[in-house]
C-alpha atoms as a PDB file:
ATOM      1  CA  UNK A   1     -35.592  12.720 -64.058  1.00  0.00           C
ATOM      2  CA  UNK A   2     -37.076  13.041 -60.944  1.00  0.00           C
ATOM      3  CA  UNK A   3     -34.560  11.948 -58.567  1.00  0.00           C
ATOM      4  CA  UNK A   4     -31.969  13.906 -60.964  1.00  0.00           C
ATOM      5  CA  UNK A   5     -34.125  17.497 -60.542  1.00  0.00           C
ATOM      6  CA  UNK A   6     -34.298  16.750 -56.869  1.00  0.00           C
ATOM      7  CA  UNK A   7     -30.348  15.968 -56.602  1.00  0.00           C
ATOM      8  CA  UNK A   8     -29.604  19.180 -58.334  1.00  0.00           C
ATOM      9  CA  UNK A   9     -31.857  21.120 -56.603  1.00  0.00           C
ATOM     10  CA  UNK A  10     -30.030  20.282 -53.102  1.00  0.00           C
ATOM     11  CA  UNK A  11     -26.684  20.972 -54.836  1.00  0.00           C
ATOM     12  CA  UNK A  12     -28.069  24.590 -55.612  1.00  0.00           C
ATOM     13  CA  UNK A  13     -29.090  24.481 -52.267  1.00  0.00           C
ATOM     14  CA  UNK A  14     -26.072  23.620 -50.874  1.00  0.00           C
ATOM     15  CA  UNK A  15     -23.537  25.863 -52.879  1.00  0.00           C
ATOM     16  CA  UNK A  16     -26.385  28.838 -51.819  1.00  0.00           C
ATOM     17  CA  UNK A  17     -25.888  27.527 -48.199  1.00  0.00           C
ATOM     18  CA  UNK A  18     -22.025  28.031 -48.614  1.00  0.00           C
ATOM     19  CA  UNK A  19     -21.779  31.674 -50.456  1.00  0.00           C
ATOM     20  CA  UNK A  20     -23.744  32.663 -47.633  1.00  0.00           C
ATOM     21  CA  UNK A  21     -21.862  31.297 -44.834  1.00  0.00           C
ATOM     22  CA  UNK A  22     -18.661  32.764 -47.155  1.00  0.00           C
ATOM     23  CA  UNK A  23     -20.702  36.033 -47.120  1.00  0.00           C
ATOM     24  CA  UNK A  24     -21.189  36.393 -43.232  1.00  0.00           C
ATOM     25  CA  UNK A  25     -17.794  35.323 -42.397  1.00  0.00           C
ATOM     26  CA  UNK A  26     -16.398  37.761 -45.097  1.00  0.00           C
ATOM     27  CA  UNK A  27     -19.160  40.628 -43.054  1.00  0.00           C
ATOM     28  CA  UNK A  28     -17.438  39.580 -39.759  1.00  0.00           C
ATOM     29  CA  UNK A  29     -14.309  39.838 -40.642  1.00  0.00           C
ATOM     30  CA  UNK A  30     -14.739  43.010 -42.018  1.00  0.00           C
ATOM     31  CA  UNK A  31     -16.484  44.015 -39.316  1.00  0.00           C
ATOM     32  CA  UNK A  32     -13.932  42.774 -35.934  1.00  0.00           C
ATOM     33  CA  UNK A  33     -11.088  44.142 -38.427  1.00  0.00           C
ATOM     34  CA  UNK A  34     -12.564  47.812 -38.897  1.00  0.00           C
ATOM     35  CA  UNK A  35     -13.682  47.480 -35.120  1.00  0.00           C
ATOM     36  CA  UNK A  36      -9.735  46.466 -34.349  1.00  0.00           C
ATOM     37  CA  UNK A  37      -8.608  49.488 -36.714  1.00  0.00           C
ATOM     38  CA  UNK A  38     -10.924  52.012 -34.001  1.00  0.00           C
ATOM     39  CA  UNK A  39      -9.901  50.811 -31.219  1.00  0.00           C
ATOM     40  CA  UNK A  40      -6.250  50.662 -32.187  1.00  0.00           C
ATOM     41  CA  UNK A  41      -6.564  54.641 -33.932  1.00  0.00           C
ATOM     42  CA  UNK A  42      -8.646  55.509 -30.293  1.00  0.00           C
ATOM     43  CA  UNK A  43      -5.906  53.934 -28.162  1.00  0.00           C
ATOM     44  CA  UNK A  44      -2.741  55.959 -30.022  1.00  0.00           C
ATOM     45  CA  UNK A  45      -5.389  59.099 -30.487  1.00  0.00           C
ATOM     46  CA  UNK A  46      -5.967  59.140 -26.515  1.00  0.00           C
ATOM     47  CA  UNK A  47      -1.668  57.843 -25.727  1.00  0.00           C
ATOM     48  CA  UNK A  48      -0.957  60.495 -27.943  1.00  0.00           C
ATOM     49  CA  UNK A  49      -3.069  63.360 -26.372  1.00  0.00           C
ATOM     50  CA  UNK A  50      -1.715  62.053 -22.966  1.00  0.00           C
ATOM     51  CA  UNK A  51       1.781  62.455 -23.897  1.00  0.00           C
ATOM     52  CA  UNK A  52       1.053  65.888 -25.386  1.00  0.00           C
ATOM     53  CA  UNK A  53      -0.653  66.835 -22.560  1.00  0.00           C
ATOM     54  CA  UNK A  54       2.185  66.267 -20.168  1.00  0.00           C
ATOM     55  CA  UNK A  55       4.895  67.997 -22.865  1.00  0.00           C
ATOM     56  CA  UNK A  56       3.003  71.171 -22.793  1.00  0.00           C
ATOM     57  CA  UNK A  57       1.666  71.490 -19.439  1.00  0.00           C
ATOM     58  CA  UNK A  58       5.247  69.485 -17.313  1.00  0.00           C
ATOM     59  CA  UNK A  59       7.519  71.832 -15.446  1.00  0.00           C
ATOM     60  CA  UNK A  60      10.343  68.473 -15.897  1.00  0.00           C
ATOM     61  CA  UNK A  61      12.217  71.651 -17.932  1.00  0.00           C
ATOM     62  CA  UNK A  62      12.506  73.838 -14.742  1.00  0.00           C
ATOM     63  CA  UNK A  63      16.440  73.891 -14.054  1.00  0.00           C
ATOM     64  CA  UNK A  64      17.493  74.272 -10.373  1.00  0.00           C
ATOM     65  CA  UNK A  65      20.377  75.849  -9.006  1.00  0.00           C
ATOM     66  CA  UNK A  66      21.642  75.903  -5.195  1.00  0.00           C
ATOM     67  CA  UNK A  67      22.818  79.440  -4.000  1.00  0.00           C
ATOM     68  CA  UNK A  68      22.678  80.532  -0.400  1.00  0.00           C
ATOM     69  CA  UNK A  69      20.396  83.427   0.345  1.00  0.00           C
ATOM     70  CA  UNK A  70      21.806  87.126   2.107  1.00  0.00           C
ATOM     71  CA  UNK A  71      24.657  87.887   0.354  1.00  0.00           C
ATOM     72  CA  UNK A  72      24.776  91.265  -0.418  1.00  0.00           C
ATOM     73  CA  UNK A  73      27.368  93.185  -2.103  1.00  0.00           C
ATOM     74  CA  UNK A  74      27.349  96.742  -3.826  1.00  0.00           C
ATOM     75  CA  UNK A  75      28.781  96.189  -7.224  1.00  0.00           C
ATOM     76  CA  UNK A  76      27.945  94.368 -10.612  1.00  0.00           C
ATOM     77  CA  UNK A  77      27.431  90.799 -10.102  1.00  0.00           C
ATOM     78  CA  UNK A  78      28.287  88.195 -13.123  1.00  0.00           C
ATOM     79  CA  UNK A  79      26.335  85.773 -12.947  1.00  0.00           C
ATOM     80  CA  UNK A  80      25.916  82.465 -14.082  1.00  0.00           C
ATOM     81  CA  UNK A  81      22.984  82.101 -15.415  1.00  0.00           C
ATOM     82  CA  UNK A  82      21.408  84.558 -17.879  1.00  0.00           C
ATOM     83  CA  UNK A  83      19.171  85.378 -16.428  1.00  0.00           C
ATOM     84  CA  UNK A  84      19.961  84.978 -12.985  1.00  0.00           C
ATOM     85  CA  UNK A  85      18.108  82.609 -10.330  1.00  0.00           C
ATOM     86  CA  UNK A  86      20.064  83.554  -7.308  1.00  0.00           C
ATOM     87  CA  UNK A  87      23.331  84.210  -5.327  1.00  0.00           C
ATOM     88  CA  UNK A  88      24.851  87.573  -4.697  1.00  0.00           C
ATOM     89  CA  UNK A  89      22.187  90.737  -5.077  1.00  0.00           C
ATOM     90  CA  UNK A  90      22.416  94.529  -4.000  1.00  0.00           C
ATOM     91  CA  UNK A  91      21.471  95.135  -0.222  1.00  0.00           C
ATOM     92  CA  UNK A  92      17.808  96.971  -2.203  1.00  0.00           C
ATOM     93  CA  UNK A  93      15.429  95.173  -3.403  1.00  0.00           C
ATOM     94  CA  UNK A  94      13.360  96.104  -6.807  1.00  0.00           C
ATOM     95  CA  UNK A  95       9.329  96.791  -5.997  1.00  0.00           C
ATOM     96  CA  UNK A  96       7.277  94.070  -7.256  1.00  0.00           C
ATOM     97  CA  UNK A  97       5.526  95.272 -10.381  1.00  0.00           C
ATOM     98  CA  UNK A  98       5.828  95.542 -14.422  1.00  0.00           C
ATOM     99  CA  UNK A  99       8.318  98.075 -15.805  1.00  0.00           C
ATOM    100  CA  UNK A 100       8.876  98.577 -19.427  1.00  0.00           C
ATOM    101  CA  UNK A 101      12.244  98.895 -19.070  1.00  0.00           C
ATOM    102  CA  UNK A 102      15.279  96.937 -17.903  1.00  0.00           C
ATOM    103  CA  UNK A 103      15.703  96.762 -14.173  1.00  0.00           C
ATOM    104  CA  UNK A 104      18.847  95.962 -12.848  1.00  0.00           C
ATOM    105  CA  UNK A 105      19.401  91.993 -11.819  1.00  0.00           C
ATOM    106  CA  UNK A 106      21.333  92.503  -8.896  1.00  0.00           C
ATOM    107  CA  UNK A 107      17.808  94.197  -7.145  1.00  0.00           C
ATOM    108  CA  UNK A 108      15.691  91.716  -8.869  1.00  0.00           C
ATOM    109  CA  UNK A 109      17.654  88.875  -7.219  1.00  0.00           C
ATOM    110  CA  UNK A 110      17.072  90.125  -4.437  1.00  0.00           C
ATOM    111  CA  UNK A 111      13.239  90.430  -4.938  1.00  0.00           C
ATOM    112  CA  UNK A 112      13.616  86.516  -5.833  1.00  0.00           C
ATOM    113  CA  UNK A 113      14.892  86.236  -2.010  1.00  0.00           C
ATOM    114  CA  UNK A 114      11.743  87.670  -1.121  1.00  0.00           C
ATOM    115  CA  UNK A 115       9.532  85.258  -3.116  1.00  0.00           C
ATOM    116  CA  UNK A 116       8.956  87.158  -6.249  1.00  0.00           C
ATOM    117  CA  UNK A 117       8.919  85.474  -9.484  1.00  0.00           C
ATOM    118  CA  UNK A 118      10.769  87.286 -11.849  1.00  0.00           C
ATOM    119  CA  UNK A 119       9.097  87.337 -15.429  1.00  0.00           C
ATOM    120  CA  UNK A 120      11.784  88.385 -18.341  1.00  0.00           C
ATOM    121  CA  UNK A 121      11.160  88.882 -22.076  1.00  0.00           C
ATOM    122  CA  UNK A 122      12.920  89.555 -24.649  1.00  0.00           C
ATOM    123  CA  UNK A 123      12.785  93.388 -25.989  1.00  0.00           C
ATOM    124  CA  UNK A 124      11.237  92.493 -29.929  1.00  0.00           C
ATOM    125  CA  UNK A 125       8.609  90.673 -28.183  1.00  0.00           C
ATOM    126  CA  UNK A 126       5.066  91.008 -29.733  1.00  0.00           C
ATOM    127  CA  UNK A 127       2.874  93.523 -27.673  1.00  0.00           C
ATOM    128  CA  UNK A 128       0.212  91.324 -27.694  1.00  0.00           C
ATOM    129  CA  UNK A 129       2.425  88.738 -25.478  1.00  0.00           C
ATOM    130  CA  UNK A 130       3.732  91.707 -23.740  1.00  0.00           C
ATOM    131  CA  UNK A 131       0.330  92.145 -22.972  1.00  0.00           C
ATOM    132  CA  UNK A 132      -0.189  88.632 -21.865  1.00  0.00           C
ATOM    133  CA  UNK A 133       2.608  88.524 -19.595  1.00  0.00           C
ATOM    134  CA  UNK A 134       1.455  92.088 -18.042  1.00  0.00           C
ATOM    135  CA  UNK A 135      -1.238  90.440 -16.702  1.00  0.00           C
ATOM    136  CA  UNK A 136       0.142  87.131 -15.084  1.00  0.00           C
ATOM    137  CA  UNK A 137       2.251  89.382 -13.215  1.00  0.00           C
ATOM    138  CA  UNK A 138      -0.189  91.803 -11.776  1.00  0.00           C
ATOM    139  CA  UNK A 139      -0.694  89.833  -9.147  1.00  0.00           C
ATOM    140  CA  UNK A 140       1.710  90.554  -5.629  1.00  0.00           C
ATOM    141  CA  UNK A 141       5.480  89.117  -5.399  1.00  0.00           C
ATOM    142  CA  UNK A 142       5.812  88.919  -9.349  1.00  0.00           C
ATOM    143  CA  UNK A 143       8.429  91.007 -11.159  1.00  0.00           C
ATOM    144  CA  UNK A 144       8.029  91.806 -15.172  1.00  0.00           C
ATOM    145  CA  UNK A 145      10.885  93.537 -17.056  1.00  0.00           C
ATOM    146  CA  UNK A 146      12.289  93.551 -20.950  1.00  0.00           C
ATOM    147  CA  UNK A 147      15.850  91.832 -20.924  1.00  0.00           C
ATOM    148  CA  UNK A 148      18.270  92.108 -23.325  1.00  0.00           C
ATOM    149  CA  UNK A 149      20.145  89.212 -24.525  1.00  0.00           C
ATOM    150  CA  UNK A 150      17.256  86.975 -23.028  1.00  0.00           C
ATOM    151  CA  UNK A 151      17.988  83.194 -24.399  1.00  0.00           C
ATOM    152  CA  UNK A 152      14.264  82.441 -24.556  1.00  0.00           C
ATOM    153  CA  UNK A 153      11.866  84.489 -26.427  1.00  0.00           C
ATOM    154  CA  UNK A 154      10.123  84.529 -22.203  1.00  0.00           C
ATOM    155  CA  UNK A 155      12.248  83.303 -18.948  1.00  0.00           C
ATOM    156  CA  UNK A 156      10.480  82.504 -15.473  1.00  0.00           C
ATOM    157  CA  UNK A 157      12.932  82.857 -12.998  1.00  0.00           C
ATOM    158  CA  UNK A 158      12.387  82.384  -8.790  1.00  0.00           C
ATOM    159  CA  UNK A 159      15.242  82.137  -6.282  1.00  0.00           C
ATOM    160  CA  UNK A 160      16.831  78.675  -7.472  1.00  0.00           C
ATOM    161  CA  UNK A 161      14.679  77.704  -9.736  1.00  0.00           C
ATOM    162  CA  UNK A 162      13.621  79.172 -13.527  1.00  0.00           C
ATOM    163  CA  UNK A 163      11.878  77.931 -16.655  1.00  0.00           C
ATOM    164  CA  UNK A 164      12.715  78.873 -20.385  1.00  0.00           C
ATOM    165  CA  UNK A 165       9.661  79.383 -22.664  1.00  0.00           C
ATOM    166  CA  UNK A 166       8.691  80.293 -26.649  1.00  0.00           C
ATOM    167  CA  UNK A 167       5.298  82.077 -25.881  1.00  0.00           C
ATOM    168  CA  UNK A 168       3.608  83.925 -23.422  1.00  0.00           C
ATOM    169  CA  UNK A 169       1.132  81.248 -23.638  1.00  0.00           C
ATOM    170  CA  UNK A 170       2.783  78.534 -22.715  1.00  0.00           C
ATOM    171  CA  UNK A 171       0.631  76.550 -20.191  1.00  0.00           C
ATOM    172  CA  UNK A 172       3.784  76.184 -18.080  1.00  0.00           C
ATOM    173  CA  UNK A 173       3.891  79.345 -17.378  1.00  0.00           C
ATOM    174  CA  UNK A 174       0.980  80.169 -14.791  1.00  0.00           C
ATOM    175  CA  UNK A 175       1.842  76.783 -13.310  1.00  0.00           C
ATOM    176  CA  UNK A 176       5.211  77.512 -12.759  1.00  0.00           C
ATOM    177  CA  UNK A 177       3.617  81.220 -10.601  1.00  0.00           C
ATOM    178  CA  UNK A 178       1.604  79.176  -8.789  1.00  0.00           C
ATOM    179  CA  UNK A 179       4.048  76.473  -8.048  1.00  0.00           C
ATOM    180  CA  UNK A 180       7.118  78.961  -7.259  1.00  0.00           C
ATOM    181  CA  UNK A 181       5.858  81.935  -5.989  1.00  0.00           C
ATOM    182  CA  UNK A 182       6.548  83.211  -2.623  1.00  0.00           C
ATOM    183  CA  UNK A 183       6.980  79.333  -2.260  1.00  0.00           C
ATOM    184  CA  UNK A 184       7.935  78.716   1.221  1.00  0.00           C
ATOM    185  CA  UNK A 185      10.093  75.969   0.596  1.00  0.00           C
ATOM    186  CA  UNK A 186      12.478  77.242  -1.915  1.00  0.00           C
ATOM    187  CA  UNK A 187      12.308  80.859  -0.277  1.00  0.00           C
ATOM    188  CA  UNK A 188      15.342  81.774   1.375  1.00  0.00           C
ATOM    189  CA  UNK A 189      13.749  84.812   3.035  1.00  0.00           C
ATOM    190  CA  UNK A 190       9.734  83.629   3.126  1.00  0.00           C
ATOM    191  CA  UNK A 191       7.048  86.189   4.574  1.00  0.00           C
ATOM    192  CA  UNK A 192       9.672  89.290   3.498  1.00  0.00           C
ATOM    193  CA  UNK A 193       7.944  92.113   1.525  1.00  0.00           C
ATOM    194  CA  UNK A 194       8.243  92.561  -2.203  1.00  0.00           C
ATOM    195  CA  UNK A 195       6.782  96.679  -1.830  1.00  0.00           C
ATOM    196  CA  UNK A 196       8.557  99.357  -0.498  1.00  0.00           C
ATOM    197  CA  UNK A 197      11.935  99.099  -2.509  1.00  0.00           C
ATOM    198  CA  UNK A 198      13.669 100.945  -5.244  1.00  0.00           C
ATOM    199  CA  UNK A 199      11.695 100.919  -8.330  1.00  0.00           C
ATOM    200  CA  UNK A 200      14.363 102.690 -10.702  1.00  0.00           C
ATOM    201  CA  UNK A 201      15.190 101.075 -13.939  1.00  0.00           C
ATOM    202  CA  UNK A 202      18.766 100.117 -15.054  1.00  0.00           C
ATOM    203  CA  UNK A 203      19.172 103.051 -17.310  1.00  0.00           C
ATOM    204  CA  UNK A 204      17.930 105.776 -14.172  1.00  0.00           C
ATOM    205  CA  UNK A 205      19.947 103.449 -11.312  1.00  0.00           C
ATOM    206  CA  UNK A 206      22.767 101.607 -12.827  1.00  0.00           C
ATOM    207  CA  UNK A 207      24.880  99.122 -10.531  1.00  0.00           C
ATOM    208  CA  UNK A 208      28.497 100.329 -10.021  1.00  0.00           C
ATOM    209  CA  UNK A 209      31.393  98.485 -10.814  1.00  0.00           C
ATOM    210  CA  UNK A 210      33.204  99.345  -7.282  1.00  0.00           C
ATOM    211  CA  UNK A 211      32.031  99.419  -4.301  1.00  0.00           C
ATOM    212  CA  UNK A 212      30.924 103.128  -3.369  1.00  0.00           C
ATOM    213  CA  UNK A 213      32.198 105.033  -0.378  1.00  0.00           C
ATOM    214  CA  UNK A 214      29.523 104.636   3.081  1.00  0.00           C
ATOM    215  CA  UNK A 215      27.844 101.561   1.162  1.00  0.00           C
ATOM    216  CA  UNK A 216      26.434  99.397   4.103  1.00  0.00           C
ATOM    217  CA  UNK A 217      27.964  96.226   5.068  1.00  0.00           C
ATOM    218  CA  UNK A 218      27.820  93.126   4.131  1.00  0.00           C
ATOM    219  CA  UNK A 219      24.306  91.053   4.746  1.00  0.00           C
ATOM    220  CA  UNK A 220      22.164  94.341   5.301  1.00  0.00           C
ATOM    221  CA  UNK A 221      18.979  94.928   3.350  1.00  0.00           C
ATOM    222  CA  UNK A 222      18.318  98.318   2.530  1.00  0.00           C
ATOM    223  CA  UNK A 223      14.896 100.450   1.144  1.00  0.00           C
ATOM    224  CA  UNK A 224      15.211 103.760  -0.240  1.00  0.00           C
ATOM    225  CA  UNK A 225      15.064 106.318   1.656  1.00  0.00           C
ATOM    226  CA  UNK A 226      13.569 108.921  -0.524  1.00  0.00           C
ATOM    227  CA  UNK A 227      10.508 108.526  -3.254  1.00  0.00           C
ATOM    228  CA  UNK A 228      11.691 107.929  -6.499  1.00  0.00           C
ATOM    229  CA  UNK A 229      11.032 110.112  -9.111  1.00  0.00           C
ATOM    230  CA  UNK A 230       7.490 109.133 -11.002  1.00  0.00           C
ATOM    231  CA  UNK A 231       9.555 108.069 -14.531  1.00  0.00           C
ATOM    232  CA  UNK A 232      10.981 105.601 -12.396  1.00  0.00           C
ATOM    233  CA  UNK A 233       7.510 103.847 -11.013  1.00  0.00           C
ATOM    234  CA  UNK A 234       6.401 100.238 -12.303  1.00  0.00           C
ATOM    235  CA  UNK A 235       3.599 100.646 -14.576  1.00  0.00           C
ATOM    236  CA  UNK A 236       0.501  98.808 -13.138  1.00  0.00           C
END
Protein backbone atom coordinates (compact mmCIF):
# COMPACT_ATOMS: atom_id res chain seq x y z
CA UNK A 1 0.00 0.00 0.00
CA UNK A 2 2.91 1.82 0.47
CA UNK A 3 4.54 1.87 -2.77
CA UNK A 4 0.81 2.34 -4.24
CA UNK A 5 0.22 5.80 -1.91
CA UNK A 6 3.65 6.89 -2.97
CA UNK A 7 2.93 6.15 -6.87
CA UNK A 8 -0.22 8.13 -6.65
CA UNK A 9 1.06 10.75 -4.84
CA UNK A 10 3.73 11.59 -7.75
CA UNK A 11 0.88 11.23 -10.28
CA UNK A 12 -0.97 14.11 -8.30
CA UNK A 13 2.18 15.63 -8.39
CA UNK A 14 2.73 15.40 -11.77
CA UNK A 15 -0.79 16.32 -13.27
CA UNK A 16 -0.35 19.56 -10.56
CA UNK A 17 3.08 20.10 -12.31
CA UNK A 18 1.23 20.17 -15.77
CA UNK A 19 -2.04 22.50 -14.99
CA UNK A 20 0.48 24.79 -13.90
CA UNK A 21 2.79 24.83 -16.71
CA UNK A 22 -0.85 24.88 -18.83
CA UNK A 23 -1.65 27.86 -16.52
CA UNK A 24 1.55 30.04 -17.23
CA UNK A 25 1.61 29.34 -20.82
CA UNK A 26 -2.19 30.15 -21.01
CA UNK A 27 -0.92 33.76 -18.69
CA UNK A 28 1.72 34.32 -21.47
CA UNK A 29 -0.16 33.99 -24.11
CA UNK A 30 -2.61 36.15 -22.90
CA UNK A 31 -0.27 38.39 -21.98
CA UNK A 32 2.25 38.78 -25.58
CA UNK A 33 -1.38 38.68 -27.33
CA UNK A 34 -2.96 41.75 -25.35
CA UNK A 35 0.67 43.30 -25.51
CA UNK A 36 0.47 42.59 -29.59
CA UNK A 37 -3.24 44.09 -29.56
CA UNK A 38 -1.40 47.69 -27.92
CA UNK A 39 1.11 47.90 -29.89
CA UNK A 40 -0.82 47.15 -33.05
CA UNK A 41 -3.98 49.85 -31.74
CA UNK A 42 -0.69 52.42 -30.80
CA UNK A 43 0.88 51.92 -34.23
CA UNK A 44 -2.63 52.68 -36.40
CA UNK A 45 -3.58 55.34 -33.38
CA UNK A 46 -0.13 57.28 -34.07
CA UNK A 47 -0.30 56.32 -38.52
CA UNK A 48 -3.58 57.58 -38.19
CA UNK A 49 -2.91 60.94 -36.34
CA UNK A 50 0.06 61.34 -38.83
CA UNK A 51 -2.05 61.09 -41.79
CA UNK A 52 -4.61 63.45 -40.23
CA UNK A 53 -2.16 65.69 -39.39
CA UNK A 54 -0.86 66.19 -42.88
CA UNK A 55 -4.77 66.32 -44.39
CA UNK A 56 -5.55 69.23 -42.25
CA UNK A 57 -2.48 71.16 -41.99
CA UNK A 58 -0.99 70.24 -46.27
CA UNK A 59 -1.28 73.09 -48.71
CA UNK A 60 -1.04 69.79 -51.63
CA UNK A 61 -4.80 71.54 -52.39
CA UNK A 62 -3.27 74.96 -53.39
CA UNK A 63 -4.02 75.16 -57.31
CA UNK A 64 -1.51 77.19 -59.40
CA UNK A 65 -2.05 79.09 -62.36
CA UNK A 66 0.65 80.89 -64.73
CA UNK A 67 -0.38 84.51 -65.79
CA UNK A 68 2.13 87.18 -66.64
CA UNK A 69 2.17 90.18 -64.38
CA UNK A 70 1.46 94.21 -65.81
CA UNK A 71 -1.28 93.92 -67.87
CA UNK A 72 -3.50 96.53 -67.34
CA UNK A 73 -6.63 97.30 -69.03
CA UNK A 74 -9.68 99.62 -68.05
CA UNK A 75 -12.70 97.47 -68.41
CA UNK A 76 -14.38 94.30 -66.79
CA UNK A 77 -12.15 91.42 -66.89
CA UNK A 78 -13.73 87.66 -67.07
CA UNK A 79 -11.83 85.70 -65.57
CA UNK A 80 -11.11 82.27 -65.22
CA UNK A 81 -11.07 81.45 -62.08
CA UNK A 82 -13.71 82.52 -59.53
CA UNK A 83 -12.15 84.03 -57.78
CA UNK A 84 -9.39 85.27 -59.64
CA UNK A 85 -5.50 84.52 -59.00
CA UNK A 86 -4.09 86.69 -61.67
CA UNK A 87 -3.84 88.06 -65.29
CA UNK A 88 -5.36 91.25 -66.52
CA UNK A 89 -6.25 93.97 -63.51
CA UNK A 90 -7.18 97.81 -63.61
CA UNK A 91 -4.03 100.17 -63.82
CA UNK A 92 -5.30 101.01 -59.53
CA UNK A 93 -4.68 98.97 -57.13
CA UNK A 94 -7.23 98.27 -54.01
CA UNK A 95 -5.55 99.44 -50.38
CA UNK A 96 -4.66 96.54 -48.38
CA UNK A 97 -7.21 96.20 -45.61
CA UNK A 98 -10.77 94.52 -44.61
CA UNK A 99 -13.89 95.98 -46.22
CA UNK A 100 -17.29 94.69 -45.57
CA UNK A 101 -18.26 94.99 -48.81
CA UNK A 102 -17.40 93.68 -52.27
CA UNK A 103 -14.38 95.27 -53.85
CA UNK A 104 -13.96 95.05 -57.32
CA UNK A 105 -11.47 92.02 -58.64
CA UNK A 106 -9.93 93.76 -61.31
CA UNK A 107 -8.10 96.24 -58.33
CA UNK A 108 -7.68 93.33 -56.09
CA UNK A 109 -5.66 91.52 -58.79
CA UNK A 110 -3.75 93.97 -58.96
CA UNK A 111 -3.04 94.17 -55.15
CA UNK A 112 -2.11 90.28 -55.70
CA UNK A 113 0.75 91.79 -58.12
CA UNK A 114 1.87 93.61 -55.26
CA UNK A 115 2.06 90.64 -52.84
CA UNK A 116 -1.21 90.86 -51.10
CA UNK A 117 -3.09 87.85 -50.26
CA UNK A 118 -6.48 88.24 -51.05
CA UNK A 119 -8.91 86.67 -48.36
CA UNK A 120 -12.68 86.10 -49.86
CA UNK A 121 -15.78 84.80 -48.05
CA UNK A 122 -18.79 84.10 -48.83
CA UNK A 123 -21.61 86.85 -47.83
CA UNK A 124 -23.94 84.26 -45.25
CA UNK A 125 -20.80 83.60 -43.53
CA UNK A 126 -21.06 83.32 -39.67
CA UNK A 127 -19.79 86.61 -37.94
CA UNK A 128 -17.92 84.78 -35.69
CA UNK A 129 -15.64 83.45 -38.77
CA UNK A 130 -16.00 86.83 -40.19
CA UNK A 131 -14.44 87.73 -37.17
CA UNK A 132 -11.75 85.18 -37.44
CA UNK A 133 -10.75 86.04 -40.80
CA UNK A 134 -10.72 89.96 -39.77
CA UNK A 135 -7.97 89.26 -37.84
CA UNK A 136 -5.57 87.05 -40.04
CA UNK A 137 -5.76 89.82 -42.34
CA UNK A 138 -4.88 92.74 -40.20
CA UNK A 139 -1.64 92.27 -40.78
CA UNK A 140 0.13 94.46 -44.05
CA UNK A 141 -0.26 93.14 -47.85
CA UNK A 142 -3.54 91.08 -46.96
CA UNK A 143 -6.85 91.95 -48.62
CA UNK A 144 -10.40 90.78 -46.90
CA UNK A 145 -13.69 91.28 -48.80
CA UNK A 146 -17.37 89.39 -48.91
CA UNK A 147 -17.73 87.73 -52.48
CA UNK A 148 -20.64 86.73 -53.98
CA UNK A 149 -20.91 83.53 -55.72
CA UNK A 150 -17.70 82.40 -53.73
CA UNK A 151 -17.34 78.39 -54.45
CA UNK A 152 -15.89 77.82 -50.98
CA UNK A 153 -17.58 78.85 -47.89
CA UNK A 154 -13.54 80.95 -47.55
CA UNK A 155 -11.00 81.32 -50.71
CA UNK A 156 -7.18 82.34 -50.22
CA UNK A 157 -6.11 83.71 -53.26
CA UNK A 158 -2.24 85.30 -54.11
CA UNK A 159 -1.00 86.14 -57.61
CA UNK A 160 -0.92 82.46 -59.15
CA UNK A 161 -1.63 80.63 -56.54
CA UNK A 162 -5.08 80.18 -54.19
CA UNK A 163 -6.52 77.69 -51.72
CA UNK A 164 -10.30 76.72 -51.24
CA UNK A 165 -11.41 76.23 -47.59
CA UNK A 166 -14.79 75.19 -45.33
CA UNK A 167 -13.86 77.27 -42.15
CA UNK A 168 -12.12 80.14 -41.10
CA UNK A 169 -10.25 77.79 -39.02
CA UNK A 170 -8.79 75.76 -41.19
CA UNK A 171 -5.09 75.30 -40.18
CA UNK A 172 -4.22 75.84 -43.85
CA UNK A 173 -5.13 78.95 -43.79
CA UNK A 174 -2.41 81.02 -41.75
CA UNK A 175 0.08 78.71 -43.43
CA UNK A 176 -0.91 79.46 -46.69
CA UNK A 177 -0.31 83.81 -45.42
CA UNK A 178 2.79 82.96 -44.33
CA UNK A 179 3.84 80.82 -47.18
CA UNK A 180 2.33 83.25 -50.03
CA UNK A 181 2.43 86.52 -48.88
CA UNK A 182 4.39 89.20 -50.42
CA UNK A 183 6.33 85.94 -51.41
CA UNK A 184 9.17 87.00 -53.46
CA UNK A 185 9.20 84.19 -55.63
CA UNK A 186 5.76 84.02 -56.95
CA UNK A 187 5.51 87.99 -56.86
CA UNK A 188 5.45 89.44 -60.13
CA UNK A 189 5.95 92.97 -58.78
CA UNK A 190 7.89 92.15 -55.17
CA UNK A 191 8.79 95.20 -52.78
CA UNK A 192 5.62 97.31 -54.55
CA UNK A 193 3.26 98.94 -51.97
CA UNK A 194 -0.12 97.56 -51.04
CA UNK A 195 -1.22 101.42 -49.28
CA UNK A 196 -1.94 104.33 -51.05
CA UNK A 197 -4.59 103.00 -53.64
CA UNK A 198 -8.27 103.26 -54.21
CA UNK A 199 -10.15 101.87 -51.39
CA UNK A 200 -13.80 102.19 -52.96
CA UNK A 201 -16.00 99.20 -52.93
CA UNK A 202 -17.66 97.67 -56.07
CA UNK A 203 -21.00 99.17 -55.40
CA UNK A 204 -19.25 103.10 -54.88
CA UNK A 205 -16.49 102.32 -57.95
CA UNK A 206 -17.82 99.86 -60.35
CA UNK A 207 -15.49 98.66 -63.36
CA UNK A 208 -16.81 99.80 -66.78
CA UNK A 209 -17.58 97.68 -69.49
CA UNK A 210 -15.66 100.02 -72.19
CA UNK A 211 -12.84 101.55 -72.00
CA UNK A 212 -13.41 105.30 -70.80
CA UNK A 213 -12.24 108.33 -72.71
CA UNK A 214 -8.32 109.74 -71.31
CA UNK A 215 -7.94 106.20 -69.49
CA UNK A 216 -4.06 105.75 -69.34
CA UNK A 217 -2.31 103.34 -71.46
CA UNK A 218 -1.61 100.18 -71.40
CA UNK A 219 1.01 98.80 -68.52
CA UNK A 220 0.66 102.05 -66.28
CA UNK A 221 -0.17 101.79 -62.60
CA UNK A 222 -2.18 104.41 -61.32
CA UNK A 223 -3.17 105.79 -57.41
CA UNK A 224 -5.94 108.03 -56.88
CA UNK A 225 -5.50 111.19 -57.03
CA UNK A 226 -8.00 112.51 -54.63
CA UNK A 227 -9.06 111.01 -50.94
CA UNK A 228 -11.86 108.90 -51.12
CA UNK A 229 -14.80 109.62 -49.43
CA UNK A 230 -14.74 108.02 -45.62
CA UNK A 231 -17.84 105.32 -46.59
CA UNK A 232 -15.42 104.10 -48.90
CA UNK A 233 -12.32 103.36 -46.26
CA UNK A 234 -11.37 99.62 -45.25
CA UNK A 235 -12.50 99.03 -41.85
CA UNK A 236 -9.45 98.23 -39.59
Amino acid sequence: MTKEKAQARRENLARMRAEQKRQERRAAFLMWGVGGVVVVLLVGLVGFYLVNERATTSLDGVTSAKYPGSVHVQTKVSYKENPPMGGEHNPAWQTCGVYDKPINSENAVHSMEHGAVWITYQPDLPKEQVAKLKELASKEYMLLSPYPGLPAKVVASSWNKQLKLDSADDPRLPKYIAKYRNNSTETPEFGATCSGGINSTTAEAPIPATTPTGAPSQGESTAPTTSPSPSATPSS
